[in-house]
Protein backbone atom coordinates (compact mmCIF):
# COMPACT_ATOMS: atom_id res chain seq x y z
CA UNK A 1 -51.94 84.01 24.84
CA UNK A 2 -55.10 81.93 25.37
CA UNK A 3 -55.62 78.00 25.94
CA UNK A 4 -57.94 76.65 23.44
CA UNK A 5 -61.30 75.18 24.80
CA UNK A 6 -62.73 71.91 23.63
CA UNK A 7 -65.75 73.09 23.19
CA UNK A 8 -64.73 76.60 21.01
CA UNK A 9 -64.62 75.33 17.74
CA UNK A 10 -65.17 78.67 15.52
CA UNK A 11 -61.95 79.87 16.59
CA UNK A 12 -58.59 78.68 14.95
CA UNK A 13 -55.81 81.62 16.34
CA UNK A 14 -54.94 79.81 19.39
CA UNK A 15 -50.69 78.73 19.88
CA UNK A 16 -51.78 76.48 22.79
CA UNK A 17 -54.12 73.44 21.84
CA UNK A 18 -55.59 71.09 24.99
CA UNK A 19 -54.17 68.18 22.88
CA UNK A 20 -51.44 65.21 23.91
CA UNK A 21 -48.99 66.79 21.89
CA UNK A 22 -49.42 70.28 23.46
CA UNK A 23 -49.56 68.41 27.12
CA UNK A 24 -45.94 66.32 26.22
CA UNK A 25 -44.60 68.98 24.82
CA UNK A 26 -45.00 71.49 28.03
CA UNK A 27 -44.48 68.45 30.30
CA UNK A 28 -40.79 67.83 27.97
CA UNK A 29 -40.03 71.12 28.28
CA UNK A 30 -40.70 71.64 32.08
CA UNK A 31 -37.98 68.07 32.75
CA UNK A 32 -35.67 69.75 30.34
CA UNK A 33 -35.37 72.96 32.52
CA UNK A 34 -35.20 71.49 36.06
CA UNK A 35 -32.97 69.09 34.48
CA UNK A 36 -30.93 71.88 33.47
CA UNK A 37 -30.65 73.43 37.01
CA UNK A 38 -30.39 70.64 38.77
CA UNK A 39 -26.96 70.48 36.31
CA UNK A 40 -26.35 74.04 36.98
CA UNK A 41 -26.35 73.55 41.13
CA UNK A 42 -24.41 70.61 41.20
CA UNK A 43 -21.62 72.61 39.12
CA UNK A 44 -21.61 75.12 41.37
CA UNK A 45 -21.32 73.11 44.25
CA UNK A 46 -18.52 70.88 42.57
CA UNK A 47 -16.69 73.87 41.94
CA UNK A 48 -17.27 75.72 45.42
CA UNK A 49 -19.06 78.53 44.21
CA UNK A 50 -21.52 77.51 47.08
């Protein structure tokens, strides 16, 4: 998978974009996911699996 370059403009098969919504969107998912195991750890440790 390749980043798209500002300056490449011939080329249209790119999933990733260097574009705001491309940036939130990565940025939402990364919170999401430490979000996630930060949920997952404190379970653990509430139920002394830790």
């Amino acid at each position: 998978m390749q980043i798209r370059d500002k300056e490449d403009n011939e080329s249209e098969d790119y999933i990733l974009q260097k574009n705001k919504k491309t940036k939130f969107g990565a940025t939402f998912i990364a919170i999401i996911v430490v979000i996630i195991i930060a949920v997952i750890a404190m379970t653990g440790v509430y139920f002394d699996y830790w």
